[in-house]
C-alpha atoms as a PDB file:
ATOM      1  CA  UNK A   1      73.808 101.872  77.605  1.00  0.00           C
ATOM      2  CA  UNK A   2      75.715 101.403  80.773  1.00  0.00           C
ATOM      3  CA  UNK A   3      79.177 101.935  80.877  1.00  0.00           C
ATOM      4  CA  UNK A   4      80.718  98.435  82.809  1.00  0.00           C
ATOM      5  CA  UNK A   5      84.417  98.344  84.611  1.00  0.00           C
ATOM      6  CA  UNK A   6      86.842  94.970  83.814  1.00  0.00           C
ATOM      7  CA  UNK A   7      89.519  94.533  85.601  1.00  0.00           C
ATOM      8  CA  UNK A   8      92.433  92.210  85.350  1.00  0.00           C
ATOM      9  CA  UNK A   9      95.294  91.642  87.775  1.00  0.00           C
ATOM     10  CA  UNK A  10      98.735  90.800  86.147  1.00  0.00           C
ATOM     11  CA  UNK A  11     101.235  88.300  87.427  1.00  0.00           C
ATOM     12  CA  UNK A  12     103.409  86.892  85.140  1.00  0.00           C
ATOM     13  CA  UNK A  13     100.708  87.161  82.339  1.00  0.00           C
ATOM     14  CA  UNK A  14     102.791  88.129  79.456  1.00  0.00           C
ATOM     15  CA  UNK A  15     101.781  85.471  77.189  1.00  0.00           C
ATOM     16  CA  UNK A  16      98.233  85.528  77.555  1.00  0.00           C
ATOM     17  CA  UNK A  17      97.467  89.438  77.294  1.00  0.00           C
ATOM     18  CA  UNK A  18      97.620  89.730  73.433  1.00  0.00           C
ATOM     19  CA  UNK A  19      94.686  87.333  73.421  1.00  0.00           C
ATOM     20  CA  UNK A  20      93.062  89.071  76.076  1.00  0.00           C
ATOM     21  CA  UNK A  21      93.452  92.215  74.825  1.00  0.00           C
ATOM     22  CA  UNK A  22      92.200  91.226  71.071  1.00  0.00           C
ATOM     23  CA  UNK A  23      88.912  88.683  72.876  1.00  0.00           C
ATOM     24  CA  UNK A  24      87.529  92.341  74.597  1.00  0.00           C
ATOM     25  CA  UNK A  25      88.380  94.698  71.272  1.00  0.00           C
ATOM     26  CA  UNK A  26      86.100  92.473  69.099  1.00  0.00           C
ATOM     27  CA  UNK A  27      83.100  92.110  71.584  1.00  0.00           C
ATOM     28  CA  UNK A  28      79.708  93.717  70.348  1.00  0.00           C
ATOM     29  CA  UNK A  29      79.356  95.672  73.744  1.00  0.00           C
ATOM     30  CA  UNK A  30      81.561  98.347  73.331  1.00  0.00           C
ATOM     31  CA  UNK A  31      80.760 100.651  76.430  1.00  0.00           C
ATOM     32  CA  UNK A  32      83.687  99.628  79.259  1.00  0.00           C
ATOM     33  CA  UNK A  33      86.621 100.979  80.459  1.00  0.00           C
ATOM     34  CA  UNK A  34      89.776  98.417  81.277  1.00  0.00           C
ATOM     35  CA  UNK A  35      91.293  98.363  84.493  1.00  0.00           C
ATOM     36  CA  UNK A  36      94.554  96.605  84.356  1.00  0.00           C
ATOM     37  CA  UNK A  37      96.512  95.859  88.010  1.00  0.00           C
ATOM     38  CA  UNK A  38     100.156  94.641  88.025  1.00  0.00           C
ATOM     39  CA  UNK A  39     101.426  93.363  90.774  1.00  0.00           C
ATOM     40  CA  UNK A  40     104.677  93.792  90.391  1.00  0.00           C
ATOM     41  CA  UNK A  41     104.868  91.179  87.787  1.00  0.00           C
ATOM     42  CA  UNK A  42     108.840  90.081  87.117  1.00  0.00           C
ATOM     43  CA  UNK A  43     108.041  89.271  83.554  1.00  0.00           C
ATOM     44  CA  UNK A  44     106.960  91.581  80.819  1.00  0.00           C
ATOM     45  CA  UNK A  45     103.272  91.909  81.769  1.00  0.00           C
ATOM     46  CA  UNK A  46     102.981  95.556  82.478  1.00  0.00           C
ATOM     47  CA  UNK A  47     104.910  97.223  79.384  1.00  0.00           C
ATOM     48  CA  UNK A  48     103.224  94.118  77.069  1.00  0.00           C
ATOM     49  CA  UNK A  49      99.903  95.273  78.449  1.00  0.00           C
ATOM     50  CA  UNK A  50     100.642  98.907  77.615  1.00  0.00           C
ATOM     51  CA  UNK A  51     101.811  98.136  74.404  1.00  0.00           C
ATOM     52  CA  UNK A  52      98.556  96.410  73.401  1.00  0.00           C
ATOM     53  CA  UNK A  53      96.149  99.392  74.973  1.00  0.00           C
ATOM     54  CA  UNK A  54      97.480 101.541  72.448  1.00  0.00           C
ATOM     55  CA  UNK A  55      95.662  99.597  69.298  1.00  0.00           C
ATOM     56  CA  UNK A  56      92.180  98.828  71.044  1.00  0.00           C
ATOM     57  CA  UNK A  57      89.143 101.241  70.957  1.00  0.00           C
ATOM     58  CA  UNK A  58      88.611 100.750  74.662  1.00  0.00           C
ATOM     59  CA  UNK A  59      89.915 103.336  77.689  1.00  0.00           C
ATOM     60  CA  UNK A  60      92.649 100.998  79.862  1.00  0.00           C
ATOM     61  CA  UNK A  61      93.323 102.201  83.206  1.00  0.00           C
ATOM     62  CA  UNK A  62      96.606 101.194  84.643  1.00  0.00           C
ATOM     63  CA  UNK A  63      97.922 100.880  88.033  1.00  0.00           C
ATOM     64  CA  UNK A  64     101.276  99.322  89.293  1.00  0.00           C
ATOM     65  CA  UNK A  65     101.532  98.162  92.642  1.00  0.00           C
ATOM     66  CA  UNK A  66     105.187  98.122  94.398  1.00  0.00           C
ATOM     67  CA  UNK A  67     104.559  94.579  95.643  1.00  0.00           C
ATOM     68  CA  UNK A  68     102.526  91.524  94.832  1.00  0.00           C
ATOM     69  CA  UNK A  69      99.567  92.240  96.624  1.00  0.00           C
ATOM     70  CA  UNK A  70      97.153  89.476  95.589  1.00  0.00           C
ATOM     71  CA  UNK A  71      94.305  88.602  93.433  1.00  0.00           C
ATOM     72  CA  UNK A  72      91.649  89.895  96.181  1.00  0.00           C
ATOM     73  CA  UNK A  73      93.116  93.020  96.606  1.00  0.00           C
ATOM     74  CA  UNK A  74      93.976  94.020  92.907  1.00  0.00           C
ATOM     75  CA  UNK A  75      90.634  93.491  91.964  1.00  0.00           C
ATOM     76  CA  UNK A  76      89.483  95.792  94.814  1.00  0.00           C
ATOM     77  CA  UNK A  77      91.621  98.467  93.098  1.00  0.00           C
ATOM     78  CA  UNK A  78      90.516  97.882  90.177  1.00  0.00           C
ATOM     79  CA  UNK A  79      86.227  98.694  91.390  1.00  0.00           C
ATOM     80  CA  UNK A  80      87.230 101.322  93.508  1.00  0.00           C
ATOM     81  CA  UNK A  81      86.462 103.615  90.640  1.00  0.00           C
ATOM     82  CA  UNK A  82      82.852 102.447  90.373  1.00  0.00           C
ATOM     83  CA  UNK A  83      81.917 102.092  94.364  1.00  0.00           C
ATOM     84  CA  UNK A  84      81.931 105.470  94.516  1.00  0.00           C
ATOM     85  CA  UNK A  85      79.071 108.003  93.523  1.00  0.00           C
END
């Protein structure tokens, strides 16, 4: 089996991540890694999101930018991992 990448770029995503986090621990596929990209969210986001990665059975990657760099390029950072050979 494959292993797959997801990544997700935070902004102000506090209140959604507990769901998100518990919709990818109970999937049947278990064979991904987590990528998780804050852009320098002013809310909670990052810390919530570490919080959660500690009770899931999948790896989480984290990576906290110093500004709000977008959508486009978190999600480059994010598959930079997997472009590569």
């Amino acid at each position: 089996m494959e292993k797959i990448g997801i990544v997700t770029v935070l902004y102000n995503s506090e209140k959604v991540l507990e769901d998100f986090f518990n919709t990818l621990n109970i999937q049947t596929y278990k064979n991904f890694k987590l990528f998780v990209i804050d852009n320098q969210s002013p809310d909670n986001s990052l810390n919530k999101a570490r919080e959660l990665a500690k009770s899931v059975f999948f790896e989480t990657h984290f990576i906290a930018n110093s500004g709000n760099y977008g959508v486009a390029k978190g999600n480059n950072q994010g598959i930079f991992p997997f472009a590569t050979p």
